[in-house]
N, C-alpha and C. Protein backbone atom coordinates (compact mmCIF):
# COMPACT_ATOMS: atom_id res chain seq x y z
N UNK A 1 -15.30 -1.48 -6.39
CA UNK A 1 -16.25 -2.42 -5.86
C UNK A 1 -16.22 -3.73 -6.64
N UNK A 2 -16.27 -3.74 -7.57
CA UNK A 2 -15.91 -4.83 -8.91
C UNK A 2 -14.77 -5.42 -8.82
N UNK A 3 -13.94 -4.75 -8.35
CA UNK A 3 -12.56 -5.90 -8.12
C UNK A 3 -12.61 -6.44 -6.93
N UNK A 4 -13.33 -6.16 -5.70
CA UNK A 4 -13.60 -6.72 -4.58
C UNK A 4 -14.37 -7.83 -4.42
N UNK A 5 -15.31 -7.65 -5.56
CA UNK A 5 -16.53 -8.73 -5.88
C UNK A 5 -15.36 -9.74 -6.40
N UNK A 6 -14.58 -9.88 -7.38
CA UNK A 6 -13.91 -10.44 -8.48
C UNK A 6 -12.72 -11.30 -7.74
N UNK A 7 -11.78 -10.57 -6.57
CA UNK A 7 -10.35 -10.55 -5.93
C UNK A 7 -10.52 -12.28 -5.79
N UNK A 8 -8.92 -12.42 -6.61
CA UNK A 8 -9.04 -13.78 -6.18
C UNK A 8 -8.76 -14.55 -4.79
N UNK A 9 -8.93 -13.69 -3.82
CA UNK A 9 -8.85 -14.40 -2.45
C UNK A 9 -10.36 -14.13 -1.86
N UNK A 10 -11.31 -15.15 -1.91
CA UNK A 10 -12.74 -14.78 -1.48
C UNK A 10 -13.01 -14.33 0.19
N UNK A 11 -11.77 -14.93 0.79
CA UNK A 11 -11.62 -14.20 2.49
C UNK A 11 -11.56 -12.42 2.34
N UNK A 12 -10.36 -12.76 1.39
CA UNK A 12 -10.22 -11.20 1.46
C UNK A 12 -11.18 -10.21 0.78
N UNK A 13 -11.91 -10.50 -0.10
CA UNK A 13 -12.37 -9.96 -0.77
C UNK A 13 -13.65 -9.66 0.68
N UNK A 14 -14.11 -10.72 0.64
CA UNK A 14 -15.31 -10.74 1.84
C UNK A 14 -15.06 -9.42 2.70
N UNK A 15 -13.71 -9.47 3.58
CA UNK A 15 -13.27 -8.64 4.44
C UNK A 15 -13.28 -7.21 3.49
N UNK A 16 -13.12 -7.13 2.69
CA UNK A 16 -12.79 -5.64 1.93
C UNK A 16 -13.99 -5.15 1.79
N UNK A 17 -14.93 -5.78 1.29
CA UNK A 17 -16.39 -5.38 1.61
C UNK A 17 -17.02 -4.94 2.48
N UNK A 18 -16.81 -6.10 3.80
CA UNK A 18 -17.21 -5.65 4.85
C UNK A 18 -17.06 -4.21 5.53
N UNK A 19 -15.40 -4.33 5.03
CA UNK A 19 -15.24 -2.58 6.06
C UNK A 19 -15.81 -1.64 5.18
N UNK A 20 -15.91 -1.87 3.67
CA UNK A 20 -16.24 -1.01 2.86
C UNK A 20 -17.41 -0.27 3.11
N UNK A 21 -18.23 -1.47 3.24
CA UNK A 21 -20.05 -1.02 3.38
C UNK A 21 -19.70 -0.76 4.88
N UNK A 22 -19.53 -1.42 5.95
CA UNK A 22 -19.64 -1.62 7.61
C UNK A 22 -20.36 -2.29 8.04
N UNK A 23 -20.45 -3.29 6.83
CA UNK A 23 -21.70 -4.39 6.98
C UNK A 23 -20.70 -5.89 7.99
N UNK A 24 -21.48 -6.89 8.60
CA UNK A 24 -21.05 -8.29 8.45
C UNK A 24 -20.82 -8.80 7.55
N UNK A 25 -19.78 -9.64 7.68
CA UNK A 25 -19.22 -10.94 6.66
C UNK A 25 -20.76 -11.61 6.17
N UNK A 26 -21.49 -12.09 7.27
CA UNK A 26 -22.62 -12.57 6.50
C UNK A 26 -23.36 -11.91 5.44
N UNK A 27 -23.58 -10.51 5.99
CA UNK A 27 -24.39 -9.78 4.63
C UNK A 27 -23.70 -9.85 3.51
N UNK A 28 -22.35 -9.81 3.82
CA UNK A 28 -21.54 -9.32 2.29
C UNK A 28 -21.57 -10.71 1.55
N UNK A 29 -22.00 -12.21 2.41
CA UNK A 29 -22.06 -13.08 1.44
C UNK A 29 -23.27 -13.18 0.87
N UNK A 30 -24.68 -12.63 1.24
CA UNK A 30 -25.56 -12.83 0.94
C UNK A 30 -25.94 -11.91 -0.09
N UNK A 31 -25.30 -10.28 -0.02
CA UNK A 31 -24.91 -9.54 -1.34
C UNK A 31 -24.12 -10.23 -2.38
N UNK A 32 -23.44 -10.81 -1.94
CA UNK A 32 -22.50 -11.13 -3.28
C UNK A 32 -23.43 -12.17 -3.73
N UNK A 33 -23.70 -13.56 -3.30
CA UNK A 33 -25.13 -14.24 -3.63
C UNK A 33 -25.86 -13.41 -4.34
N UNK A 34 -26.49 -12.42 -4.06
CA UNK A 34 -27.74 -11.61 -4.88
C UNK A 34 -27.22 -11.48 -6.29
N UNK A 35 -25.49 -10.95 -6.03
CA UNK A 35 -25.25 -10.67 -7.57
C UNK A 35 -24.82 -11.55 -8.51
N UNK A 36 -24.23 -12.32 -8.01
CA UNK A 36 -23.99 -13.68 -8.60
C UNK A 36 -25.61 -13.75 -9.45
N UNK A 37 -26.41 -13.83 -8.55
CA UNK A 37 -27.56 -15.05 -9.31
C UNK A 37 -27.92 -13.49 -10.30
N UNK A 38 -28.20 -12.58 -9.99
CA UNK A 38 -28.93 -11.42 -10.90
C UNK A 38 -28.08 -11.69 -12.21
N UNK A 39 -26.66 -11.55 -12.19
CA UNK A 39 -25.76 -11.70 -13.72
C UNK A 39 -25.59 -13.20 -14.09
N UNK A 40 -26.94 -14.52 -13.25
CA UNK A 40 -26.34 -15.63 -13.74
C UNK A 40 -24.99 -16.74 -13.87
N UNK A 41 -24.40 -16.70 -12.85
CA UNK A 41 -23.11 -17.09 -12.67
C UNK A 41 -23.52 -17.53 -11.57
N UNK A 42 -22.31 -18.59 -11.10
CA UNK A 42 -22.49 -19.30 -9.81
C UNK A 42 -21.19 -19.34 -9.09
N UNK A 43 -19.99 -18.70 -9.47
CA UNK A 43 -18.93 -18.29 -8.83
C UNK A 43 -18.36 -17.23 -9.50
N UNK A 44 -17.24 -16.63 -8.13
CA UNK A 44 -16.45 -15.30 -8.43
C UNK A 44 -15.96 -14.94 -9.76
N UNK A 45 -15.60 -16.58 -10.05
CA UNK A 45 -14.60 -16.78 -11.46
C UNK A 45 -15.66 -16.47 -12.29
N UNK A 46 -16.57 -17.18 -12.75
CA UNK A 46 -17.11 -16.65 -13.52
C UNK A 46 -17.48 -15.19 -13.78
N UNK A 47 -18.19 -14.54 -12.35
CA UNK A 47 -18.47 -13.22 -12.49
C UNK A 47 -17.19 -12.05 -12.81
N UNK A 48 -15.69 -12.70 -12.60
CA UNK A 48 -14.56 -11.56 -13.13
C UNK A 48 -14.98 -12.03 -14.59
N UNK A 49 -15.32 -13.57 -15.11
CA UNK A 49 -15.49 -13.06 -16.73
C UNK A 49 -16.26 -12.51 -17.38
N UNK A 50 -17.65 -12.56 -16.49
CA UNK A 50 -18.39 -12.04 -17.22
C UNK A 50 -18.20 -10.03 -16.86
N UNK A 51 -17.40 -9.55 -16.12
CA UNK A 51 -17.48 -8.42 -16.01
C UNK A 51 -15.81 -7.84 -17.23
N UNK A 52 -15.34 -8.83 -17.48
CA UNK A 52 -14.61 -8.13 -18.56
C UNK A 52 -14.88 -8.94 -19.77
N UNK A 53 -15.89 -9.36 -19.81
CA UNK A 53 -16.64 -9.35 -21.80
C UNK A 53 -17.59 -8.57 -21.54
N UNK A 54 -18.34 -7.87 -20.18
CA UNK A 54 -19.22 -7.25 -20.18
C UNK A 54 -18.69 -5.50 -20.29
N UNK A 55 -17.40 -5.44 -20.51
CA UNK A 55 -16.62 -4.11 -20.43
C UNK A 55 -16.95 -3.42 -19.17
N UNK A 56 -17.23 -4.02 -17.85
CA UNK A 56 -16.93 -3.01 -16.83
C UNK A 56 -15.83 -3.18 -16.35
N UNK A 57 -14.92 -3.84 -16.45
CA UNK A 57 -13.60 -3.96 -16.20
C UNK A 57 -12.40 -4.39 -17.23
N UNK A 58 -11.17 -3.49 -17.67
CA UNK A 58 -10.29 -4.19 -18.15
C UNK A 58 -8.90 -4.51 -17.50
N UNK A 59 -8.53 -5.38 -18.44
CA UNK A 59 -6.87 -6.11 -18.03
C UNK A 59 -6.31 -4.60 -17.60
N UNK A 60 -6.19 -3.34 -18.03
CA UNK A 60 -5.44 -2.04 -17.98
C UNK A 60 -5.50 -1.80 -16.45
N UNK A 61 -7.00 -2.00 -15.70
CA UNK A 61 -7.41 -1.44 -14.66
C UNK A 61 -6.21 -2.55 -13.52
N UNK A 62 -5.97 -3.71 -13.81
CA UNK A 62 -5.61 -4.84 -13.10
C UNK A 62 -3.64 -4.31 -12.62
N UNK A 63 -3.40 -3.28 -13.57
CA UNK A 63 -2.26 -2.61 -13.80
C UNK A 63 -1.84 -1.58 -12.34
C-alpha cells in the first residue's frame, strides 16, 4: 500500500489504488490528501521520504 501511495507515476499509482480498494480515482485522491496532511507533507515526494526515515519502508523492499 506504501509503495502505491509513494510510486513515482501519480496516474499510476492513483489507478493501483483504485482497483485495490474498488474505490474511484476521486476517492483515492481525497485518501491520499487525508494522508498527506495527517504525516504533514504536501507531496508524494515528500511522503516516500518521510516513510523511509520513518522505517516503514526500505531501499531493500524497492529490490
Amino acid at each position: 500500500m506504501i509503495r502505491l501511495l509513494i510510486a513515482d507515476d501519480q496516474q499510476l499509482a492513483r489507478e493501483g489504488l483504485r482497483q485495490l480498494l474498488r474505490i474511484t480515482a476521486g476517492t483515492v485522491k481525497i485518501h491520499v490528501s487525508g494522508v498527506l496532511s495527517k504525516i504533514g507533507v504536501h507531496t508524494r515526494v515528500q511522503a516516500a521520504i518521510h516513510a523511509y526515515r520513518s522505517g516503514l519502508v526500505s531501499s531493500d523492499e524497492e529490490k
